[in-house]
Structure formats: structure tokens, C-alpha cells
Protein backbone atom coordinates (compact mmCIF):
# COMPACT_ATOMS: atom_id res chain seq x y z
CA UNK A 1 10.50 1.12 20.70
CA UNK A 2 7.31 1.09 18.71
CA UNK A 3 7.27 3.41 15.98
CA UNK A 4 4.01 5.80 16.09
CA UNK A 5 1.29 6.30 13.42
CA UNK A 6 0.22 9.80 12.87
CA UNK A 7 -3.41 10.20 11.20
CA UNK A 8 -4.31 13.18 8.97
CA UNK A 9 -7.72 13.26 9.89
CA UNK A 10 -8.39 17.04 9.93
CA UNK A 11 -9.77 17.52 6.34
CA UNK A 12 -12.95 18.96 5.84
CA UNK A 13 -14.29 16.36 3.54
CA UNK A 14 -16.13 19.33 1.03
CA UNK A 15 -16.06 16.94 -1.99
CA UNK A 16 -17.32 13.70 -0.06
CA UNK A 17 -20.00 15.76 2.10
CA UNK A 18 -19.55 14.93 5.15
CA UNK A 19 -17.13 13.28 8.00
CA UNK A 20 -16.12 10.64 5.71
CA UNK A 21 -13.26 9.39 8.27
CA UNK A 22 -15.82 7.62 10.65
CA UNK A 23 -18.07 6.61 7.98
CA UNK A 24 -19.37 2.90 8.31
CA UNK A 25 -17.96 0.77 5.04
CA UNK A 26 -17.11 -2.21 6.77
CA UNK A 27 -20.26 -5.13 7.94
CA UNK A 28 -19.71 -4.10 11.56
CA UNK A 29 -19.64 -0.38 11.16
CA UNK A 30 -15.82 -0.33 10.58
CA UNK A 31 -14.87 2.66 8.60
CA UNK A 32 -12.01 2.93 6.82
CA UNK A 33 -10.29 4.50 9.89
CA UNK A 34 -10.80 0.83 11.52
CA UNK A 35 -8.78 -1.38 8.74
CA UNK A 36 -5.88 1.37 9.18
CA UNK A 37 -5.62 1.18 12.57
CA UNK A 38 -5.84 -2.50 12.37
CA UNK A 39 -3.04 -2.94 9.90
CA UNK A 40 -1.11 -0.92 11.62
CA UNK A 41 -1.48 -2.71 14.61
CA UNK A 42 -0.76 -6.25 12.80
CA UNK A 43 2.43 -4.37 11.33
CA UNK A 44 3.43 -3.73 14.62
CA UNK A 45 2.99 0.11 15.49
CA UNK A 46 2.75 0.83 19.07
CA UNK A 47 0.10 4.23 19.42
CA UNK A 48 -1.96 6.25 17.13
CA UNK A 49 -1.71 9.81 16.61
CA UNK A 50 -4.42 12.29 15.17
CA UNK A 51 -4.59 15.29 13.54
CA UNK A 52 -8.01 16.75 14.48
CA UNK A 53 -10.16 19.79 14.65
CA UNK A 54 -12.18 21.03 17.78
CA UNK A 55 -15.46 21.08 15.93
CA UNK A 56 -15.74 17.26 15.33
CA UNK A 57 -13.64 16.20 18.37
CA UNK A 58 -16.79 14.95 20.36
CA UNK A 59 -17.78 13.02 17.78
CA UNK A 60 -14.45 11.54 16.56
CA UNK A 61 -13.49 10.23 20.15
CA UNK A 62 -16.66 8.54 21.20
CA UNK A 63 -16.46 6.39 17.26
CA UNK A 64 -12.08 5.61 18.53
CA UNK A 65 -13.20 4.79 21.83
CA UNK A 66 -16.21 2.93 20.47
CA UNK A 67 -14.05 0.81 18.43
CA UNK A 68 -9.96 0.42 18.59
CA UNK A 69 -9.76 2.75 21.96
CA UNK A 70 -9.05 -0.17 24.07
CA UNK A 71 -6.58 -1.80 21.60
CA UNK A 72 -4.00 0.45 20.80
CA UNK A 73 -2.29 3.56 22.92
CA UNK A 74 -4.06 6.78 21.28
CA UNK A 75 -3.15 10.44 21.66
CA UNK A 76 -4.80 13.88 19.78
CA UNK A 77 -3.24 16.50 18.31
CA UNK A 78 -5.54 19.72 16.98
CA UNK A 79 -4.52 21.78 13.77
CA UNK A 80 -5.04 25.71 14.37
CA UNK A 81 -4.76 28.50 11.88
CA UNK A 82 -2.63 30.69 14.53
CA UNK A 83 0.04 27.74 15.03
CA UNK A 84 2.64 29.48 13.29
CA UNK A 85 6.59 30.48 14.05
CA UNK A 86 8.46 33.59 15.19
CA UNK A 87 5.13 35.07 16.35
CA UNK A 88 3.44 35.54 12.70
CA UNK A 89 0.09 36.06 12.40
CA UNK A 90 -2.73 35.20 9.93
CA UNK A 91 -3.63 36.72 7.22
CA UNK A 92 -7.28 38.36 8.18
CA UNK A 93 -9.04 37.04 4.82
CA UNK A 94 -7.02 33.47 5.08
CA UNK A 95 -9.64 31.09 5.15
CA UNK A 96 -7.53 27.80 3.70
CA UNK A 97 -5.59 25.80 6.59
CA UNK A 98 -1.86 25.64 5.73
CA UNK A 99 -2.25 21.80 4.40
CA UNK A 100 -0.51 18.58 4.99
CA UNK A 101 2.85 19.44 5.78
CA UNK A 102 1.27 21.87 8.17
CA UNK A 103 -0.45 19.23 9.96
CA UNK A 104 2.43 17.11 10.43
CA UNK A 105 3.75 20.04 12.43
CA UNK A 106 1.10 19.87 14.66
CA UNK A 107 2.39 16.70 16.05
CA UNK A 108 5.47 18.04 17.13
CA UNK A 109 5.16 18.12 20.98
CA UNK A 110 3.20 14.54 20.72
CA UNK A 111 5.87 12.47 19.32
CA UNK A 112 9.56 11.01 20.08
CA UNK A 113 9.93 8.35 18.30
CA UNK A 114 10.30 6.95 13.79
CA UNK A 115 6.77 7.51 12.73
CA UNK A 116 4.87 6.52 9.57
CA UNK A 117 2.01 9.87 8.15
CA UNK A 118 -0.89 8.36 6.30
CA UNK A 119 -4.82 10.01 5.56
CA UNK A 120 -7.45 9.08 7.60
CA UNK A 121 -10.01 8.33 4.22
CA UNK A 122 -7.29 5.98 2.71
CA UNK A 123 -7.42 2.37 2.28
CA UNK A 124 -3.32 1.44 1.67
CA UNK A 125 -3.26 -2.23 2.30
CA UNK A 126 -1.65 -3.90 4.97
CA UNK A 127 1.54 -4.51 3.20
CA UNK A 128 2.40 -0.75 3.07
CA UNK A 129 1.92 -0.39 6.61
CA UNK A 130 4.88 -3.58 6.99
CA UNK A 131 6.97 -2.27 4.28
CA UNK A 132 7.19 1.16 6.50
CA UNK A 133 7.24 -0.52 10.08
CA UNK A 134 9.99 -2.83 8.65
CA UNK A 135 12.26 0.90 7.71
CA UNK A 136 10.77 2.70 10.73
CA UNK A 137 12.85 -0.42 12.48
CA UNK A 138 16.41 0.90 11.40
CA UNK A 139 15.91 4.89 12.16
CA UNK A 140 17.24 6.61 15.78
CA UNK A 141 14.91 8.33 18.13
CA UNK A 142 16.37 11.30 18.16
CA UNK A 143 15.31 14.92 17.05
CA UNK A 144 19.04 16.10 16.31
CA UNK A 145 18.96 15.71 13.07
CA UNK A 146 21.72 13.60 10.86
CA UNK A 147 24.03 15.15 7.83
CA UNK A 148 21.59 13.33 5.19
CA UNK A 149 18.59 11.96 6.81
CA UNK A 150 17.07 8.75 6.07
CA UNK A 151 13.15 9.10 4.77
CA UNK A 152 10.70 6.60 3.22
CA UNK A 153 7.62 6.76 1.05
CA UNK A 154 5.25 3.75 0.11
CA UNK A 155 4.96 4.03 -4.21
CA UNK A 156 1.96 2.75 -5.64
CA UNK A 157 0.63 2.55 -9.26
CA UNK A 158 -0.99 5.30 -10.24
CA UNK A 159 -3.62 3.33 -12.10
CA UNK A 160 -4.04 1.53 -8.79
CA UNK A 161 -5.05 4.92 -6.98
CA UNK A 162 -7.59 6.49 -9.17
CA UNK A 163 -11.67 7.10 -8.44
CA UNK A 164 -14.30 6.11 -10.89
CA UNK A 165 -15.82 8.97 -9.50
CA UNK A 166 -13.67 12.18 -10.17
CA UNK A 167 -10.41 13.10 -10.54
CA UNK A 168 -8.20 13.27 -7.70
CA UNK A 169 -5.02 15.13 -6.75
CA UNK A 170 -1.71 12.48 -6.75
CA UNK A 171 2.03 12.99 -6.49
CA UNK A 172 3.79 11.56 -9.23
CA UNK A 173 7.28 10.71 -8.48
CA UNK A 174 10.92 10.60 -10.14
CA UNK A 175 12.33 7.52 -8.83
CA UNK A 176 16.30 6.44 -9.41
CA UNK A 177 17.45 3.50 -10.36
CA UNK A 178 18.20 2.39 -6.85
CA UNK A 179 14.85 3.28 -5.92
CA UNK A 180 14.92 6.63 -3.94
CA UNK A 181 12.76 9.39 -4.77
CA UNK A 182 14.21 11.85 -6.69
CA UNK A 183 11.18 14.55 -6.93
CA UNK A 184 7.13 14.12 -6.53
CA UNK A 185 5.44 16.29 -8.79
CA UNK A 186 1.88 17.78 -7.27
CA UNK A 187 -1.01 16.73 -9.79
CA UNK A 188 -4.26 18.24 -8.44
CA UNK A 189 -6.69 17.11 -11.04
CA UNK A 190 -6.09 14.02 -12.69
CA UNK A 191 -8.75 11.65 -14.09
CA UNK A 192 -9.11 8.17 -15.99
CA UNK A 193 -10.62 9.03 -19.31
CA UNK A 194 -10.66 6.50 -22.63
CA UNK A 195 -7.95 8.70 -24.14
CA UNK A 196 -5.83 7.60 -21.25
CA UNK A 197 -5.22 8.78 -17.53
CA UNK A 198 -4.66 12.50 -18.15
CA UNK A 199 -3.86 15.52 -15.75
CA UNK A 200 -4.88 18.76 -16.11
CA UNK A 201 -2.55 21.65 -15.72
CA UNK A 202 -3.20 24.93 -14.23
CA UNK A 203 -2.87 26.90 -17.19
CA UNK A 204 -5.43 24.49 -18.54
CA UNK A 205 -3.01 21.93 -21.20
CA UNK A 206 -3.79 18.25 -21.04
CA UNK A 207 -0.49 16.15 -19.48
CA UNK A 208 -1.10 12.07 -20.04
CA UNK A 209 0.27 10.31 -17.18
CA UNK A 210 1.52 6.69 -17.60
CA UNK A 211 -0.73 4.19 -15.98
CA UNK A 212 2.29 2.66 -13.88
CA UNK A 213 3.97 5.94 -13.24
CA UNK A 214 5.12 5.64 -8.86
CA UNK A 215 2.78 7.71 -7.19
CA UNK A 216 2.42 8.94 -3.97
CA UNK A 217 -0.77 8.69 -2.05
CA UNK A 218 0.79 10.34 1.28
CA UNK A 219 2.07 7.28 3.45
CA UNK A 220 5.35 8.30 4.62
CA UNK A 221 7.84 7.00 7.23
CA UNK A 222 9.90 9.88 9.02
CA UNK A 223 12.48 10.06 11.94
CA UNK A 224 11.57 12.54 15.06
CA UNK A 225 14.59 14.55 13.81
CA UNK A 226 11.91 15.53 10.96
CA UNK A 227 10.18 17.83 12.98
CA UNK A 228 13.62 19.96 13.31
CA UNK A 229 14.03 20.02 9.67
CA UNK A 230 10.61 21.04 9.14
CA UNK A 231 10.57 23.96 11.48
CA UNK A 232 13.62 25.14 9.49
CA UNK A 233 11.59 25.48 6.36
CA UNK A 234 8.38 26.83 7.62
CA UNK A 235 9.09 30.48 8.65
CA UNK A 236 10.45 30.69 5.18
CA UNK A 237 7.72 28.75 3.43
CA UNK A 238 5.32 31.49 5.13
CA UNK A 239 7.42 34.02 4.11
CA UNK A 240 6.94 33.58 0.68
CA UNK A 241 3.72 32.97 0.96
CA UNK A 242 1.88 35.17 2.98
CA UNK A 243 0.05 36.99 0.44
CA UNK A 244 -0.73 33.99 -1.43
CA UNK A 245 -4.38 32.64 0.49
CA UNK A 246 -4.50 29.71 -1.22
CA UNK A 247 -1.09 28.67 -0.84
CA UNK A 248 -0.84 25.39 1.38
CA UNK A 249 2.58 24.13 2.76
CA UNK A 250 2.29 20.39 1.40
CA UNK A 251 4.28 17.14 2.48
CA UNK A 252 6.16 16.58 -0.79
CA UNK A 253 7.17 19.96 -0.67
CA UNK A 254 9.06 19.64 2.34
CA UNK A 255 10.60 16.45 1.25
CA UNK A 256 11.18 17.81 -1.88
CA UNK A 257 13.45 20.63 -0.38
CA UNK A 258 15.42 18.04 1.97
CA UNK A 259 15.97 16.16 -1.34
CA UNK A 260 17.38 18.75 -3.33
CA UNK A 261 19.76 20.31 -0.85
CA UNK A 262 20.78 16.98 0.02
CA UNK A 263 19.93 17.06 3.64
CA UNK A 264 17.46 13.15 3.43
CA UNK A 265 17.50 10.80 0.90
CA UNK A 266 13.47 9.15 0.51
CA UNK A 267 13.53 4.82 -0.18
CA UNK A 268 10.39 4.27 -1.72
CA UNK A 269 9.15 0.91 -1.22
CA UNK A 270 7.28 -0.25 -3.82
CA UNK A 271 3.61 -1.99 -3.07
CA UNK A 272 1.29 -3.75 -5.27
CA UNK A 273 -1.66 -2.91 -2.99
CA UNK A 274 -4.75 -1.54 -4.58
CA UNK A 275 -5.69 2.02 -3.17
CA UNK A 276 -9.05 2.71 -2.39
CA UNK A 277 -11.02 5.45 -0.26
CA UNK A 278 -13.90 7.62 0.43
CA UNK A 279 -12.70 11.22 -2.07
CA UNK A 280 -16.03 11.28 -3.22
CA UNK A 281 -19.64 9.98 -1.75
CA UNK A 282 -20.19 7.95 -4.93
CA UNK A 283 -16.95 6.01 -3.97
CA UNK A 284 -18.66 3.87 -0.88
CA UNK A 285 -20.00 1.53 -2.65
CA UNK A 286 -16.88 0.56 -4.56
CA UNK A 287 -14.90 0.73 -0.97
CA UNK A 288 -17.78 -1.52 0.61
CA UNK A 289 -17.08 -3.91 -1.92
CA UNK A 290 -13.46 -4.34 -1.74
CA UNK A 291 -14.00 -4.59 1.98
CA UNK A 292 -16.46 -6.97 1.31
CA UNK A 293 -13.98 -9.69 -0.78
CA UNK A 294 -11.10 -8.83 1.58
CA UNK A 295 -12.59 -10.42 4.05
CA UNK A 296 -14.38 -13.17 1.65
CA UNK A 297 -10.31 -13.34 1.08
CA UNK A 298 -9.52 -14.29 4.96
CA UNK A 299 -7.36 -11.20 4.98
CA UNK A 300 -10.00 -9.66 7.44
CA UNK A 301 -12.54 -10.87 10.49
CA UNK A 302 -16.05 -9.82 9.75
CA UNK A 303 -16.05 -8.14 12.76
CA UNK A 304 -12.31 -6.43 13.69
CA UNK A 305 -12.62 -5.63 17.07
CA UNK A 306 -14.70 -8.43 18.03
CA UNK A 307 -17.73 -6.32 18.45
């Protein structure tokens, strides 16, 4: 069996300004949607899965069908508000979605089978994608879920993942000396500056970040059984949370929980891939580029779907 890839595609974009996961960076009108898709498929995932909303879904098929809709087995999955456990409502001023984690969820009905997570507006390199296919390989279909599951997480270098731009939100992680992931730390505003790569904290202090600390850029490679555990958290995530509007029920929190009451351990496979991606509108020209000597490189056609 295949394993799936699931696409977080439902963001709204509000820094870049606009649908950023169909926008053109590639010579043929490829966006950076295209290149995942296309790794994936060279990795050797079997269907794509995304995470949508209603109000762009015209426009979102006809650029999929346009392009890799004939290549690869494709399915849609829409994040609501309302899609919440044990009857719970939402709050009446909530105008936030839930966040990543939340979106996973979403999925739930749509997939069966070891799956790898990734953004839509990401650029991960096509030997994360073989790294995770290669683990995907040795986890069960199954939705009962084991003792201590078995997780993965592709770890890049956090001076590899950083905008020229901005600063950008990345998970820092505690990795063991037999390389599984101990904790990822949520760091929502960190930026490249000349007195080093520094983070700022909510209460306003100044944390420098080591250029090679392991970072997380959300590609992740789950079992079905996931989706159980996840569903176990959520009603008590909400719980907790339900007067807090901005509160958003993230991916590394959930893994974080498994991790700590020992119920998955998280392999992270290290990559030396180069991240790039679309956070803000000043960052297409750098992305165009890299596309651009990629496939100067041989590592891409000029044209991907033969179009």
C-alpha cells in the first residue's frame, strides 16, 4: 500500500496577500504546490490529500486538475469551524480556525493508510519526501492504536528555513542522542538579524537561537492509528481552551503530549535540504530563483507535467 500525502492548504495567506498555494514560481506556471506533488510522486506516494476551504475550492481544483490531476489519485477534505467533538459549539466571537493539528483532523474519514502532513507554500526538497516514504514503509494500516506508537518528523537547519523577508514562526526541537524528538518548542517570531538569528518571546525578551538548532518546518509521517490518538486529546484541548480565541490546537502540540506520556516515540530524519517558500510576497523572487538552478541542476524538467 501507498502511503498518502495530506496537504495543509487551508491557510489564509494574510501575510503573503493572496492564494499563495497556486501561485506560478516555476517557468511553466508550476507553483510550489507542483514540485511537492511531484516529489512526492518520485518518492513513491500513491494519492494526495487536501485540506481546503469552500471559498477557494473552485479555484483550487481547476489549477490540480489543470496540472497533476491526471497523475496522481487526489481526494479533498474541507476545514470547518463547527467540526468539533461531543457536540461543542463555537465560541460566537471565535474568529481564528483551530490551526494545524485541527486540520489534520479533518482528514479523518479520508484516510486508511501511513501518511506523511506537509504545507502547501513549502518547498522541502525531494529528499524529505524519501526519507518519510522510506519510514511510512515500516508502519501498519491500522487505526487501533499500538502501546507506544511509532511517529516521524523531517529536521532541518534552522538557518536553512529562514526568510530574508520577515520573521517566521519555527519549531525548534530537543533531539536525543539516538535521534528521536524529545520536545519542539513553538517559536512564532523569529528573524535573521547581524546579532545572530534571534526569537522573540511573548513577554517581549530576546532568545538567540543557534543557527543549526533541528527545526521543524511541519513535514511529518503518521500512522492511521493517529487519528484515534488525536481525537483523545481534542475534547480536552477545547476544554481548556474555550475561552481563549486565539488559542489554536497545533501539530507539535499533539505530538508533544504523545511524547511525554509515552504513548509514540517521533525519529527525526535529518535532511540537508534547503527550505524555501512563499511566507511573504517579497519571497517569490528568491523561490523563482532556486527553482530556476534546480532545474539548471537536472534535478527538475522545465516543464513537470509535460505541459
Amino acid at each position: 500500500m501507498k502511503p498518502t500525502l495530506l496537504v495543509l492548504a487551508a491557510g489564509m495567506g494574510s501575510r503573503y496577500g493572496g492564494l499563495k498555494q497556486i501561485d506560478p514560481v516555476g517557468p511553466g506556471g508550476e507553483s510550489l504546490l507542483d514540485y511537492a506533488v511531484y516529489d512526492a510522486l518520485q518518492a513513491g506516494f500513491g494519492r494526495v490529500v487536501f485540506v481546503i476551504r469552500h471559498d477557494f475550492e473552485t479555484a483550487f481544483r481547476a489549477r490540480v486538475d489543470a496540472s497533476f490531476g491526471s497523475h496522481i489519485a487526489v481526494d479533498y477534505v474541507f476545514q470547518e469551524m463547527d467540526d468539533l467533538p461531543g457536540g461543542r459549539k463555537v465560541p460566537a466571537e471565535r474568529t481564528k480556525p483551530w490551526g494545524t493539528a485541527h486540520a489534520v483532523r479533518t482528514a479523518r474519514e479520508a484516510i486508511n493508510e501511513p501518511f506523511a502532513v506537509i504545507n502547501a507554500d513549502d518547498f522541502y526538497g525531494r529528499d524529505a519526501y524519501q526519507q518519510i516514504a522510506r519510514f511510512l514503509a515500516t508502519l501498519p494500516a491500522t487505526r487501533t492504536p499500538a502501546p507506544c506508537e511509532r511517529l516521524a518528523m523531517a529536521g532541518f537547519q534552522l538557518v536553512q528555513t529562514l526568510s530574508e523577508n520577515g520573521s517566521v514562526a519555527r519549531g525548534i526541537c530537543e533531539v536525543s542522542p539516538e535521534g528521536l524528538l524529545l520536545a519542539v518548542t513553538e517559536h512564532t517570531t523569529i528573524e535573521d538579524t547581524p546579532r545572530g538569528i534571534e526569537s522573540r518571546q511573548p513577554d517581549g525578551s530576546i532568545v538567540t537561537l543557534p543557527p543549526h538548532a533541528v527545526t521543524s518546518m511541519n513535514i511529518w509521517g503518521f500512522p492511521p492509528s493517529l487519528f484515534t490518538l488525536m481525537e483523545e486529546q481534542f475534547g480536552a484541548w477545547l476544554d481548556q481552551n474555550y475561552g481563549n480565541l486565539k488559542a489554536e490546537w497545533y501539530i507539535p502540540l499533539v505530538v508533544n503530549t504523545l511524547i511525554q506520556t509515552r504513548r509514540a516515540t517521533v525519529q527525526v530524519l535529518p535532511t540537508g535540504s534547503r527550505w524555501f517558500g512563499v511566507t511573504y510576497r517579497e519571497d517569490r523572487e528568491r523561490t523563482v530563483g532556486e527553482i530556476e538552478r534546480l532545474i539548471a541542476d537536472g534535478i527538475y524538467p522545465a516543464r513537470l507535467w509535460g505541459n
